[in-house]
N, C-alpha and C. Protein backbone atom coordinates (compact mmCIF):
# COMPACT_ATOMS: atom_id res chain seq x y z
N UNK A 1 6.65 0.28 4.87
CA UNK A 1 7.53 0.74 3.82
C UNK A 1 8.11 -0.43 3.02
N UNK A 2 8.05 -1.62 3.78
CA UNK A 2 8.38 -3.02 2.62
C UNK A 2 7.97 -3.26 1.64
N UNK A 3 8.79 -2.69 0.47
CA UNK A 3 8.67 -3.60 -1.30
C UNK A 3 8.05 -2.19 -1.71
N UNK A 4 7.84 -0.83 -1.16
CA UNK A 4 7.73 -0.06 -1.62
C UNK A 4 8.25 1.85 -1.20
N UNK A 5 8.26 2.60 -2.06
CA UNK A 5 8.78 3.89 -1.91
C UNK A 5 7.94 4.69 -1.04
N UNK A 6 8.58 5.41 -0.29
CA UNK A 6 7.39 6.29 0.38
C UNK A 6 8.09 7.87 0.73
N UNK A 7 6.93 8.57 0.38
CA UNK A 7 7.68 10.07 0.29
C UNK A 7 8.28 10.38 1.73
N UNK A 8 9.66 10.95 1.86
CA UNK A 8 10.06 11.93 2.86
C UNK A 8 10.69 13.24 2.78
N UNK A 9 10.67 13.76 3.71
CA UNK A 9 10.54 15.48 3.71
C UNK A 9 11.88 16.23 3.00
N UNK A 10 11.12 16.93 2.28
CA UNK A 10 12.31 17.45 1.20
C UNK A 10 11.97 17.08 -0.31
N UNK A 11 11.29 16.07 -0.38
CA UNK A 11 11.34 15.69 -1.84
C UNK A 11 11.66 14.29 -2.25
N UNK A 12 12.39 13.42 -1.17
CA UNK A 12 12.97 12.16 -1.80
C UNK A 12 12.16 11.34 -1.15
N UNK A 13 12.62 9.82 -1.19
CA UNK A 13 12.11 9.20 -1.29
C UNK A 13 12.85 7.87 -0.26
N UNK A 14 12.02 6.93 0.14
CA UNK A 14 13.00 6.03 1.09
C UNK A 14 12.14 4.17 0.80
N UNK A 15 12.58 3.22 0.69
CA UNK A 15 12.63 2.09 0.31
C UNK A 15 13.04 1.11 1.36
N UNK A 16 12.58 -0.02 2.24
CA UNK A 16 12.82 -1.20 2.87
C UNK A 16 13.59 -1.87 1.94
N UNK A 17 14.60 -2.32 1.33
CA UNK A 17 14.87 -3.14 0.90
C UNK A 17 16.31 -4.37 1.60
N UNK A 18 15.88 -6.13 1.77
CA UNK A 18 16.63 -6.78 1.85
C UNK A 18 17.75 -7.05 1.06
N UNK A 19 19.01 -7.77 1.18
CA UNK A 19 19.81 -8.22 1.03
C UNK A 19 19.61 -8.56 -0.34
N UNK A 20 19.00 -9.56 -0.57
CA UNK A 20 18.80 -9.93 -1.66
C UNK A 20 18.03 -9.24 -2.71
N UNK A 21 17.38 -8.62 -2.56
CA UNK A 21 17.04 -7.09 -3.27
C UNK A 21 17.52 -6.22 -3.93
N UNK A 22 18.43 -5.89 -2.88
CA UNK A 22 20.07 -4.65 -3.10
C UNK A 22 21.07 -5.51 -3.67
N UNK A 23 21.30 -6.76 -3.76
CA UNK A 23 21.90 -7.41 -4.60
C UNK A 23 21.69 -7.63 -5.90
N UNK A 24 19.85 -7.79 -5.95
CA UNK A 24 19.33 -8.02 -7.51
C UNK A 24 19.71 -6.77 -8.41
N UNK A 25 19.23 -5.24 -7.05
CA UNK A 25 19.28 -3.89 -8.05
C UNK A 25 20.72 -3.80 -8.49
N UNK A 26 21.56 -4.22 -7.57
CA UNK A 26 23.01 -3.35 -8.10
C UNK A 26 23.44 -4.20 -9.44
N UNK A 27 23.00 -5.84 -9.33
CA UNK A 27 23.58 -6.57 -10.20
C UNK A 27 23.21 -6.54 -12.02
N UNK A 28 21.54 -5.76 -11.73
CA UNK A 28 20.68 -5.37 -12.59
C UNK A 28 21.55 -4.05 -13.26
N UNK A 29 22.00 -2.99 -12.50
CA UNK A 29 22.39 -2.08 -12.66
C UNK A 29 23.97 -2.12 -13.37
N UNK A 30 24.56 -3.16 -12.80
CA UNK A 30 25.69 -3.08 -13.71
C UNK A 30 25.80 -3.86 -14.57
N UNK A 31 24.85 -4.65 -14.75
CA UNK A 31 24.80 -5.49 -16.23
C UNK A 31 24.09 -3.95 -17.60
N UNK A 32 23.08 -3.17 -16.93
CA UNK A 32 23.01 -2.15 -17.52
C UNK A 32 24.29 -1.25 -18.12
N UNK A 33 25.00 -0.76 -16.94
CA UNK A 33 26.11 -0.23 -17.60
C UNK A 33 26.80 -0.76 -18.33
N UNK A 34 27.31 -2.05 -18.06
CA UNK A 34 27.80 -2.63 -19.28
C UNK A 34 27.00 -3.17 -20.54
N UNK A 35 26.20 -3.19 -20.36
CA UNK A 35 25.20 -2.76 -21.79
C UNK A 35 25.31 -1.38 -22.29
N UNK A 36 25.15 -0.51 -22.12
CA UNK A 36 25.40 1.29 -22.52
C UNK A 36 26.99 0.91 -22.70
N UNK A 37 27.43 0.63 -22.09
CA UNK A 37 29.32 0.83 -22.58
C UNK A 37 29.51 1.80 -21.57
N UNK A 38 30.56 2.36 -21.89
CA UNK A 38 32.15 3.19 -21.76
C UNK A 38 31.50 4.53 -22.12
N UNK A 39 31.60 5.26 -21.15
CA UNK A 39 32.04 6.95 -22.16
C UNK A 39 32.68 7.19 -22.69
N UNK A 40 32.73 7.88 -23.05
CA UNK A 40 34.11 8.78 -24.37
C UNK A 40 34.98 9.92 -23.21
N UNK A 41 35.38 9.87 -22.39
CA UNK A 41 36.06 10.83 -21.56
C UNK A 41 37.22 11.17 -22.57
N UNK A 42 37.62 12.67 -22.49
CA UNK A 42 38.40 13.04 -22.73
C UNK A 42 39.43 12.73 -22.19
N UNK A 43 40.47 12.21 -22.99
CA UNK A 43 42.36 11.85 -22.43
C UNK A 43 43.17 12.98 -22.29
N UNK A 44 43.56 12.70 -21.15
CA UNK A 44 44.59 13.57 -20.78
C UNK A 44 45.14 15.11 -21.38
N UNK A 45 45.02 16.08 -21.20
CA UNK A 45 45.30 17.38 -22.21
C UNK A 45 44.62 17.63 -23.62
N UNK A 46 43.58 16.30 -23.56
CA UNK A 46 42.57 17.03 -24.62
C UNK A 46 41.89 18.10 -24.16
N UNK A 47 41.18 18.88 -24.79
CA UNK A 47 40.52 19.84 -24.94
C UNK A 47 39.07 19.43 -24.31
N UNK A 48 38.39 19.61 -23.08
CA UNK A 48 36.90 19.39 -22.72
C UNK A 48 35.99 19.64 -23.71
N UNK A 49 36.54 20.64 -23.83
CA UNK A 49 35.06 21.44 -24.64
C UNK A 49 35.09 21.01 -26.39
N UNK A 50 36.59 20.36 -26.83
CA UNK A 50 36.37 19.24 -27.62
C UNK A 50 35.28 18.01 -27.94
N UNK A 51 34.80 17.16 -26.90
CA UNK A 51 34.51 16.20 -26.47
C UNK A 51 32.79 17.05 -26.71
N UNK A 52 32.55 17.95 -26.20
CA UNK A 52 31.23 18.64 -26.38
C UNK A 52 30.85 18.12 -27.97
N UNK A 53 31.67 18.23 -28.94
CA UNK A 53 31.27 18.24 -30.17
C UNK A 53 31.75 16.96 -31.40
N UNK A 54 32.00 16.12 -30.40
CA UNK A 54 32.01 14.77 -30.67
C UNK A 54 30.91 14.43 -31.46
N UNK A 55 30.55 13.88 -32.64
CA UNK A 55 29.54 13.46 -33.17
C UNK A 55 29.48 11.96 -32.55
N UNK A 56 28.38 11.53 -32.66
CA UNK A 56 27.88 10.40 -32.25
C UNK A 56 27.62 9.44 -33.22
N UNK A 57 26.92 8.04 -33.26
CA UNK A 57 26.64 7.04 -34.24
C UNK A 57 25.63 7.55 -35.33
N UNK A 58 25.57 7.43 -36.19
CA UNK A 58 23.83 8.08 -37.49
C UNK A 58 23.14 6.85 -37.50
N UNK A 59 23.86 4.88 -37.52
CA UNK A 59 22.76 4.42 -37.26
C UNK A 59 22.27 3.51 -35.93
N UNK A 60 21.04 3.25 -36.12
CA UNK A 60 20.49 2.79 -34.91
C UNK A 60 21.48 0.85 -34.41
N UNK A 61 21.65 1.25 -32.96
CA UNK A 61 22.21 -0.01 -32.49
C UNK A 61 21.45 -1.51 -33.20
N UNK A 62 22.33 -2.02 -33.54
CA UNK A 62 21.46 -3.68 -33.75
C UNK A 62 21.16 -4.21 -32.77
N UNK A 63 21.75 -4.46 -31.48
CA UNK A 63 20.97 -5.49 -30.21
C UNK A 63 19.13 -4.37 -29.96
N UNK A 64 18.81 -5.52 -29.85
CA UNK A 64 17.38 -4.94 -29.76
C UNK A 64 16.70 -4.04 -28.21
N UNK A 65 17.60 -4.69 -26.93
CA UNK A 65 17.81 -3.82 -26.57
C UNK A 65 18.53 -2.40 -26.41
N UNK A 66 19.08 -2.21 -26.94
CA UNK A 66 19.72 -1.42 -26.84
C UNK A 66 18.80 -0.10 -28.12
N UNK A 67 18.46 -1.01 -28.94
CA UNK A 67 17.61 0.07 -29.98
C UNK A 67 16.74 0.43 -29.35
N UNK A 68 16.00 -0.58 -28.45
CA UNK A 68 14.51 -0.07 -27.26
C UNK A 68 15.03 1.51 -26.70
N UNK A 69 15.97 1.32 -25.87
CA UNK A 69 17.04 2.52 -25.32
C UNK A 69 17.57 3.37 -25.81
N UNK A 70 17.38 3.38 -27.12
CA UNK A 70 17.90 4.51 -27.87
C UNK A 70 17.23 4.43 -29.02
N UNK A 71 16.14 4.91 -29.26
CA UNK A 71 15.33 4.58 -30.38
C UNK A 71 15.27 5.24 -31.67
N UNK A 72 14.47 5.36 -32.53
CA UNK A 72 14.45 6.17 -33.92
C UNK A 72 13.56 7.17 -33.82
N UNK A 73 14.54 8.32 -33.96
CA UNK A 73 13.73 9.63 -33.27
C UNK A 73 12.23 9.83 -34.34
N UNK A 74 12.38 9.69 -35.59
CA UNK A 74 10.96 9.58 -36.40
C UNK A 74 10.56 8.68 -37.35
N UNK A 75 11.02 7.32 -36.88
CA UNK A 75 10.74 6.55 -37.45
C UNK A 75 11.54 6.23 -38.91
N UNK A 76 11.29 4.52 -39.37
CA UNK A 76 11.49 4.69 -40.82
C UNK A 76 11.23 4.48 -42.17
N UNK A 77 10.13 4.89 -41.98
CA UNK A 77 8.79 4.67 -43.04
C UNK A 77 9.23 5.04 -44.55
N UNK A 78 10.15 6.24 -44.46
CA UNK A 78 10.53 6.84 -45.71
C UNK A 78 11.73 7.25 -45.56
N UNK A 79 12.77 6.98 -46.65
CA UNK A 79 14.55 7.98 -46.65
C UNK A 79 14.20 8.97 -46.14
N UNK A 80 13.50 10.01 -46.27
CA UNK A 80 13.66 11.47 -45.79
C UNK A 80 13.60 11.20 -44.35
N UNK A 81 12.65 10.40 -43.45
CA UNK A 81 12.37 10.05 -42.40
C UNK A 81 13.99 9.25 -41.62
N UNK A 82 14.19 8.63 -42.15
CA UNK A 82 15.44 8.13 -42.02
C UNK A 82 16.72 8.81 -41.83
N UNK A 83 17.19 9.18 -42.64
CA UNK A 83 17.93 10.27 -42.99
C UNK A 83 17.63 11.61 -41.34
N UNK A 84 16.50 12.19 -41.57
CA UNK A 84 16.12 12.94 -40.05
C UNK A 84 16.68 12.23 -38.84
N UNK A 85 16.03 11.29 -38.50
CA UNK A 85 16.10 10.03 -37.83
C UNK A 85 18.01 9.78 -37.63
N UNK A 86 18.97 9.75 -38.70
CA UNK A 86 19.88 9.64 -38.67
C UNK A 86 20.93 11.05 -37.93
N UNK A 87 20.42 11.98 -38.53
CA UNK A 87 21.00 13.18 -37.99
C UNK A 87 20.89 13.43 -36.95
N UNK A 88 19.35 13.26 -36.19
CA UNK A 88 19.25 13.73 -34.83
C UNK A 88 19.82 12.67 -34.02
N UNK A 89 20.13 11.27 -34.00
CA UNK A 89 20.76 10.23 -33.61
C UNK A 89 22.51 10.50 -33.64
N UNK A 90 23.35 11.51 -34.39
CA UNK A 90 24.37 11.49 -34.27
C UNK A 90 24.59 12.75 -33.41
N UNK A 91 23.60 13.44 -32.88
CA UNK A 91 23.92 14.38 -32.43
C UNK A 91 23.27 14.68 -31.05
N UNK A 92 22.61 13.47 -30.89
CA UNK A 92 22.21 13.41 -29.50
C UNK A 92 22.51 12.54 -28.07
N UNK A 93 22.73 11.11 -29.14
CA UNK A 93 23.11 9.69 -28.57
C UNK A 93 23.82 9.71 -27.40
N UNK A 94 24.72 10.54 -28.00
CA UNK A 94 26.19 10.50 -26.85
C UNK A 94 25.52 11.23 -25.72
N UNK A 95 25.01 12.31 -25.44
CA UNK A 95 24.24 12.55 -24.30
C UNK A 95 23.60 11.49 -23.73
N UNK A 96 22.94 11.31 -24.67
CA UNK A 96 21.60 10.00 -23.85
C UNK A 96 22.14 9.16 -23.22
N UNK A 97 23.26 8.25 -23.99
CA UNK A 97 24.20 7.59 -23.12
C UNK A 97 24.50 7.90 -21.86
N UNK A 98 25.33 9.26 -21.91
CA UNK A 98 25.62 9.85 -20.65
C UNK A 98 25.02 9.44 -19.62
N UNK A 99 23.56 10.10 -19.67
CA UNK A 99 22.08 10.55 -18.80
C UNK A 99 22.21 8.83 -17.91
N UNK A 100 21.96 7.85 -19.54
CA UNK A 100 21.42 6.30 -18.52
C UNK A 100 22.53 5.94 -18.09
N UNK A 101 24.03 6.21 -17.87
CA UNK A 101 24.90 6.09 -17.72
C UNK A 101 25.38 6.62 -16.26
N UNK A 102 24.63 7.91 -16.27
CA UNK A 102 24.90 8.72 -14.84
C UNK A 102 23.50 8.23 -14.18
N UNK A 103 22.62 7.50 -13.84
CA UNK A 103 21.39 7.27 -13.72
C UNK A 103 21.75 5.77 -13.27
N UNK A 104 22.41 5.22 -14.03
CA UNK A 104 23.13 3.48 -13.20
C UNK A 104 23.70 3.78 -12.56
N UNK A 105 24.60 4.63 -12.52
CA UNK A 105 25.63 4.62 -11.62
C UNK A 105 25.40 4.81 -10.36
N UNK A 106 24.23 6.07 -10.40
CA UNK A 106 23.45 6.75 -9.17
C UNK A 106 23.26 5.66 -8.44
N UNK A 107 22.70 4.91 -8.84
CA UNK A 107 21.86 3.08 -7.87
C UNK A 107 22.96 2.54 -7.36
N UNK A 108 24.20 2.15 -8.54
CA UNK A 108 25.02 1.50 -7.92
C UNK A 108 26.11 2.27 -6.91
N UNK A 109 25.78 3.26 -6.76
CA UNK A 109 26.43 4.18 -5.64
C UNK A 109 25.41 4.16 -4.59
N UNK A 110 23.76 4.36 -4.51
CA UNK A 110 23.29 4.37 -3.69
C UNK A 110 23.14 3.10 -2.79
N UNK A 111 23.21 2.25 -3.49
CA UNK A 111 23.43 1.21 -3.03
C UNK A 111 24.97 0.67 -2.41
N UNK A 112 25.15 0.89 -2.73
CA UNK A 112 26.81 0.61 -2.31
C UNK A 112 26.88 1.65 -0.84
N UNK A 113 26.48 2.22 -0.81
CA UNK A 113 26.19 3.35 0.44
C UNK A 113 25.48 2.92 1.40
N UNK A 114 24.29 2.15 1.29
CA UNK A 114 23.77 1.20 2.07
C UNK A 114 24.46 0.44 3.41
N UNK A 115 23.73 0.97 4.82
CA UNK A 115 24.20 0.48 5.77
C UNK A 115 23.09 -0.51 6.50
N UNK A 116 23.54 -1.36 6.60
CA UNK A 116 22.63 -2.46 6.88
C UNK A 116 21.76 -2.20 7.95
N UNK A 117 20.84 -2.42 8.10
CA UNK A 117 20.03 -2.51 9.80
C UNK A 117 19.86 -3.67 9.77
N UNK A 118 18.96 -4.23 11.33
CA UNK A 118 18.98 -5.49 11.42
C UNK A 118 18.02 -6.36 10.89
N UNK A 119 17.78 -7.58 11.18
CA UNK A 119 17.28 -8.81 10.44
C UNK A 119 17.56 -8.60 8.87
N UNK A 120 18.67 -8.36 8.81
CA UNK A 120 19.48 -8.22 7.23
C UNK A 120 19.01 -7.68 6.13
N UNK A 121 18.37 -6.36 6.56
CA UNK A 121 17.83 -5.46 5.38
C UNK A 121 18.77 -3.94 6.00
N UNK A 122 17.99 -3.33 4.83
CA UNK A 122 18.62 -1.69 5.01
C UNK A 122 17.29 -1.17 4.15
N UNK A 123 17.35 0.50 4.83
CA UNK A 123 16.51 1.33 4.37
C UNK A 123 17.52 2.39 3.53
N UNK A 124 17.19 2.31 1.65
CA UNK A 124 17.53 3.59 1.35
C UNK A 124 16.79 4.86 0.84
N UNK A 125 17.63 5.47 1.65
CA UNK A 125 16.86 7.02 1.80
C UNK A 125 17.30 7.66 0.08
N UNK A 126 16.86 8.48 -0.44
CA UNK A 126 17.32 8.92 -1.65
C UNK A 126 17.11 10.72 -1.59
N UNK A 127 17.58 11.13 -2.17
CA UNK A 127 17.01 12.72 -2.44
C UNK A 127 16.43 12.53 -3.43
N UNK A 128 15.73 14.13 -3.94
CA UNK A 128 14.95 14.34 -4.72
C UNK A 128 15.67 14.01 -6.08
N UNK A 129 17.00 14.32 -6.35
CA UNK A 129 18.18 14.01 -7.59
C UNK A 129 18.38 13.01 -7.45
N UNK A 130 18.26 12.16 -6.30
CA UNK A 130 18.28 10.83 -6.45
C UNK A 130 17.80 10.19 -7.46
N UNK A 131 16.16 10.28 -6.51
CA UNK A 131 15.01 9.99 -7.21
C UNK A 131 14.93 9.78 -8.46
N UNK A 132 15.35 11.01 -8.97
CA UNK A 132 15.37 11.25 -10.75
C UNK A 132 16.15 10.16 -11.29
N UNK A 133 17.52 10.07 -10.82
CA UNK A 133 18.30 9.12 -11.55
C UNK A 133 17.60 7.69 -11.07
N UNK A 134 16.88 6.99 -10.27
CA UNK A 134 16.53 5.96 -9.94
C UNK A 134 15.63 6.04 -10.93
N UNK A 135 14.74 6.87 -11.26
CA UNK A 135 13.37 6.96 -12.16
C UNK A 135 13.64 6.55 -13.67
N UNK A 136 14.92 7.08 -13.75
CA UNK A 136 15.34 7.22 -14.97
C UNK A 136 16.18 5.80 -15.13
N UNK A 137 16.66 5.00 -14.29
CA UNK A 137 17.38 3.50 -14.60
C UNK A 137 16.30 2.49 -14.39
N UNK A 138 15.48 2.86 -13.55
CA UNK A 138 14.25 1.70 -13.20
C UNK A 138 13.67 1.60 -14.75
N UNK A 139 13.14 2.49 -15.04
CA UNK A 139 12.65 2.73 -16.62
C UNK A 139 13.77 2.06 -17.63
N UNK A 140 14.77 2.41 -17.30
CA UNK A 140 15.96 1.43 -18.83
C UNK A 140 15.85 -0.07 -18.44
N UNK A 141 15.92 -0.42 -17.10
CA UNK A 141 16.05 -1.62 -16.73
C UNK A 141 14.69 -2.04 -17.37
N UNK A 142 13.60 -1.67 -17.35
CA UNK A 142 12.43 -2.38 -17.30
C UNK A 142 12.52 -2.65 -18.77
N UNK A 143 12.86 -1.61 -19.73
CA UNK A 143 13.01 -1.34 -21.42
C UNK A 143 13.49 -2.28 -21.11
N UNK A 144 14.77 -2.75 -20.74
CA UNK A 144 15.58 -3.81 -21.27
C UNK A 144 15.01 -5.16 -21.32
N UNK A 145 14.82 -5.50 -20.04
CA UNK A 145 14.41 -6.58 -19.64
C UNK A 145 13.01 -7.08 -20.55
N UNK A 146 12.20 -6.26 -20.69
CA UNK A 146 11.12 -6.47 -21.59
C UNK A 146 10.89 -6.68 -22.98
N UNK A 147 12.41 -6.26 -23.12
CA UNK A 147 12.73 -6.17 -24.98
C UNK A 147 13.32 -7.66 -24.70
N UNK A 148 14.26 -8.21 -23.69
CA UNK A 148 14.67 -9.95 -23.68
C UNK A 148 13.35 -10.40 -23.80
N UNK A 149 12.91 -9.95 -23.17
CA UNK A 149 11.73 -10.90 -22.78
C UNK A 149 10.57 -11.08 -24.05
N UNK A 150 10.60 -9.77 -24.69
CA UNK A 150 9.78 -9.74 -25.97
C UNK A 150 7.86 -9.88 -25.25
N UNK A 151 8.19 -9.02 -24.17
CA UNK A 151 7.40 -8.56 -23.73
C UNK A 151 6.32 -7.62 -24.34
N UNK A 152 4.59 -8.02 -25.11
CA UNK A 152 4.37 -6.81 -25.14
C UNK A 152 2.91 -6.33 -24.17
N UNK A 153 1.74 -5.89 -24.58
CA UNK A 153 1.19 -5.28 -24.12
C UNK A 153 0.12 -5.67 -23.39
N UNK A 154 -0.42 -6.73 -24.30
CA UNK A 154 -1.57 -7.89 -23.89
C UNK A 154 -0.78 -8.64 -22.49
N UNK A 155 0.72 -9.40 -22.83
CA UNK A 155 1.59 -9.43 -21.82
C UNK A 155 1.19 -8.76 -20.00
N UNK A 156 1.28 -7.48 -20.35
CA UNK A 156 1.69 -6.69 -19.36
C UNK A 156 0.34 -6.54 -18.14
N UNK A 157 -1.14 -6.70 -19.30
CA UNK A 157 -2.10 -5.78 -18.33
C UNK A 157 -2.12 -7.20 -16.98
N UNK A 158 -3.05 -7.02 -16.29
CA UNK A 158 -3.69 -7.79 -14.99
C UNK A 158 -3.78 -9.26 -15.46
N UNK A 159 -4.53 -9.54 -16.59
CA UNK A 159 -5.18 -10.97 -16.81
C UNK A 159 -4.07 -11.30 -17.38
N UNK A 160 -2.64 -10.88 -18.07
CA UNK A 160 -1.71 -11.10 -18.89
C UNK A 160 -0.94 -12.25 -18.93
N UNK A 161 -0.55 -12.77 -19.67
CA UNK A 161 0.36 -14.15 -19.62
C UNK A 161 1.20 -14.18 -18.37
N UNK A 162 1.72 -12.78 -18.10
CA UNK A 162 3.13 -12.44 -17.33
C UNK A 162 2.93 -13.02 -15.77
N UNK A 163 1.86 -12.98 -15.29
CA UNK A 163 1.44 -13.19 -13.85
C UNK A 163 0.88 -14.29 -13.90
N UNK A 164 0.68 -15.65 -15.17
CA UNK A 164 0.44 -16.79 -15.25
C UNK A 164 1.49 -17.73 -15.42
N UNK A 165 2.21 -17.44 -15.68
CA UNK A 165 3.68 -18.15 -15.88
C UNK A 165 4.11 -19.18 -15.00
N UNK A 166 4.34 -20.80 -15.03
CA UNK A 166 4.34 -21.59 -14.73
C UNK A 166 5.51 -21.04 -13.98
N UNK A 167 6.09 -22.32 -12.65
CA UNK A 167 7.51 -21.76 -11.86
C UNK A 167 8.13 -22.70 -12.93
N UNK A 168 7.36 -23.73 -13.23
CA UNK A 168 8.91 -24.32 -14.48
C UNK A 168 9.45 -23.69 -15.53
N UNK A 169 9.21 -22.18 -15.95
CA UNK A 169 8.74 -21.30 -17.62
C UNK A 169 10.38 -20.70 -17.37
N UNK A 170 11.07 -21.46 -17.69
CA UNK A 170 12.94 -20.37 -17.70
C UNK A 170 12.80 -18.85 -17.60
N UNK A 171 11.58 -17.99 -17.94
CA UNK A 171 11.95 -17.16 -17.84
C UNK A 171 11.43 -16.18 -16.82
N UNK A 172 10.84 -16.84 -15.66
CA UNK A 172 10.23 -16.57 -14.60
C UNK A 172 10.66 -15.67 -13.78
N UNK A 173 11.96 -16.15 -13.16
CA UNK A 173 13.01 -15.09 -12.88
C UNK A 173 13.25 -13.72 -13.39
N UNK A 174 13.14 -13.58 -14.23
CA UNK A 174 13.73 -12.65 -15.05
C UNK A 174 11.77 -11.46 -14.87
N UNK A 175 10.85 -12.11 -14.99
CA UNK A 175 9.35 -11.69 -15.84
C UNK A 175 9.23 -10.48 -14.01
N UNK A 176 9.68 -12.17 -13.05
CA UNK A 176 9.68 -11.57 -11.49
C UNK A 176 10.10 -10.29 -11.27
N UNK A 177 11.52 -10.21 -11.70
CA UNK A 177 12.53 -9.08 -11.50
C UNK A 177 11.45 -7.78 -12.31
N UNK A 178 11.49 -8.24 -13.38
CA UNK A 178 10.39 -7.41 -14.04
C UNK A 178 9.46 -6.49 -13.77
N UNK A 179 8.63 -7.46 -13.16
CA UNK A 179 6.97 -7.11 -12.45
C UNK A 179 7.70 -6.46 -10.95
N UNK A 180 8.63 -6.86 -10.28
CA UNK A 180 9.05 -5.96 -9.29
C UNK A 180 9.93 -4.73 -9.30
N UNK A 181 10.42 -4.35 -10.34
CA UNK A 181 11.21 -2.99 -10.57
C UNK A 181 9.66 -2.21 -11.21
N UNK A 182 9.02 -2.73 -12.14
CA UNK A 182 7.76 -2.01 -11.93
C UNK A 182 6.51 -1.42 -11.18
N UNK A 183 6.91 -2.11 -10.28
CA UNK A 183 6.01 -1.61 -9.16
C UNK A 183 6.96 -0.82 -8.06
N UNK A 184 8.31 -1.22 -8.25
CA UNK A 184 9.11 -0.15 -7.70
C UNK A 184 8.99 1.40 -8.33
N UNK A 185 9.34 1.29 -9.54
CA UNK A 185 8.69 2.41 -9.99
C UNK A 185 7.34 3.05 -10.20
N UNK A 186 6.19 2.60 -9.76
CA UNK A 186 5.36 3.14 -9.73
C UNK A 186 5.06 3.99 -8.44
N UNK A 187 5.60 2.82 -7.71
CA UNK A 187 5.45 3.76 -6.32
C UNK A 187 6.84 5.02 -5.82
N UNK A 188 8.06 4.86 -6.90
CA UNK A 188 8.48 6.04 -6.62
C UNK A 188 7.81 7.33 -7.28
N UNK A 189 7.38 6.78 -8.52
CA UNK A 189 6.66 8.09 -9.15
C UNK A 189 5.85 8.80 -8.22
N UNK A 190 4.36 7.87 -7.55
CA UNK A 190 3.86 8.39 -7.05
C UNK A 190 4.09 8.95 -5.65
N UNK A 191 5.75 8.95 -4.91
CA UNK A 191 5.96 9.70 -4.06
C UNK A 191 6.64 11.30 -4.51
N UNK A 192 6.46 11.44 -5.84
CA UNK A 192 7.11 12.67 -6.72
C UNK A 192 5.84 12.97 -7.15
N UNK A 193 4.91 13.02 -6.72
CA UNK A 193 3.39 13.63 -7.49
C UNK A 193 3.39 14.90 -6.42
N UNK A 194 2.87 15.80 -6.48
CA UNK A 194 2.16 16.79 -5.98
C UNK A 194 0.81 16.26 -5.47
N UNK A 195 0.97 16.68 -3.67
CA UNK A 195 -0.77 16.70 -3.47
C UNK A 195 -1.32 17.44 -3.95
């Protein structure tokens, strides 16, 4: 089960991970949240169902991650396109936020839950709702990290720059973390497949 997900009964999913691992995810995870920001919670004797109808931003974030993460729903080739693009962006965002928002948090709670076993690792077990929210931050983390990185496709496959990278290349660390939340997620996906 070391360095990867493996299905257990019910639906979820369970992970070997060391010390330094569960340190990288949580630290990964809350540099995420504080990238997404703050919710908008309703204060004190506001109205909940106020907050439902909060409009959101019309244009797209400038940090480039963050536009990766919240992207242009149809592009912007043309004003009319734009304009679309703008509307469905003020009226959705604030959810989306939410989602990668409740989806970090999930990790940094599951993790934080983490009881050590010995030779200084821990196994976490996840549920099937787990799962989802792990699926769903592994994926922002990777967006993110790949948009620093200016990561693209030629990059990514087998023969790719990414797995040639000198140990002197500054951004090694970072390409590492990378290439290993991706293969974390591949192998949680494939414990959520149907035989």
């Amino acid at each position: 089960m070391a360095g990867h997900f493996e299905a257990t009964p019910g639906g979820g999913a369970s992970v070997a991970l060391d010390e330094v691992e569960v340190a990288i995810l949580r630290s990964l995870a809350v540099q995420l949240l504080e990238l997404i920001g703050p919710g908008d919670e309703p204060a004190e004797g506001e109205d909940p169902l106020a907050a439902l109808f909060v409009e959101g931003p019309s244009e797209p974030p400038s940090d480039p991650a963050l536009a990766r993460l919240f992207p242009e729903a149809y592009g912007d080739e043309d004003k009319e396109l734009r304009e679309a693009s703008s509307e469905f962006r003020r009226f959705t965002e604030n959810d989306l936020r939410t989602r990668k928002r409740d989806d970090a948090l999930a990790v940094v709670r599951s993790l934080d839950a983490l009881a050590p076993v010995p030779d200084n690792g821990a196994v976490l077990a996840l549920t099937a709702g787990e799962c989802h929210h792990w699926l769903g931050s592994l994926n922002d983390l990777r967006l993110t990290i790949g948009t620093r990185l200016e990561v693209s496709d030629e990059d990514e496959g087998q023969d790719g720059s990414l797995y040639r990278l000198p140990d002197s290349d500054p951004r090694k660390p970072m390409v590492m973390a990378y290439l290993w939340l991706g293969a974390l997620q591949e192998t949680l996906v494939e414990t959520l497949m149907p035989d």
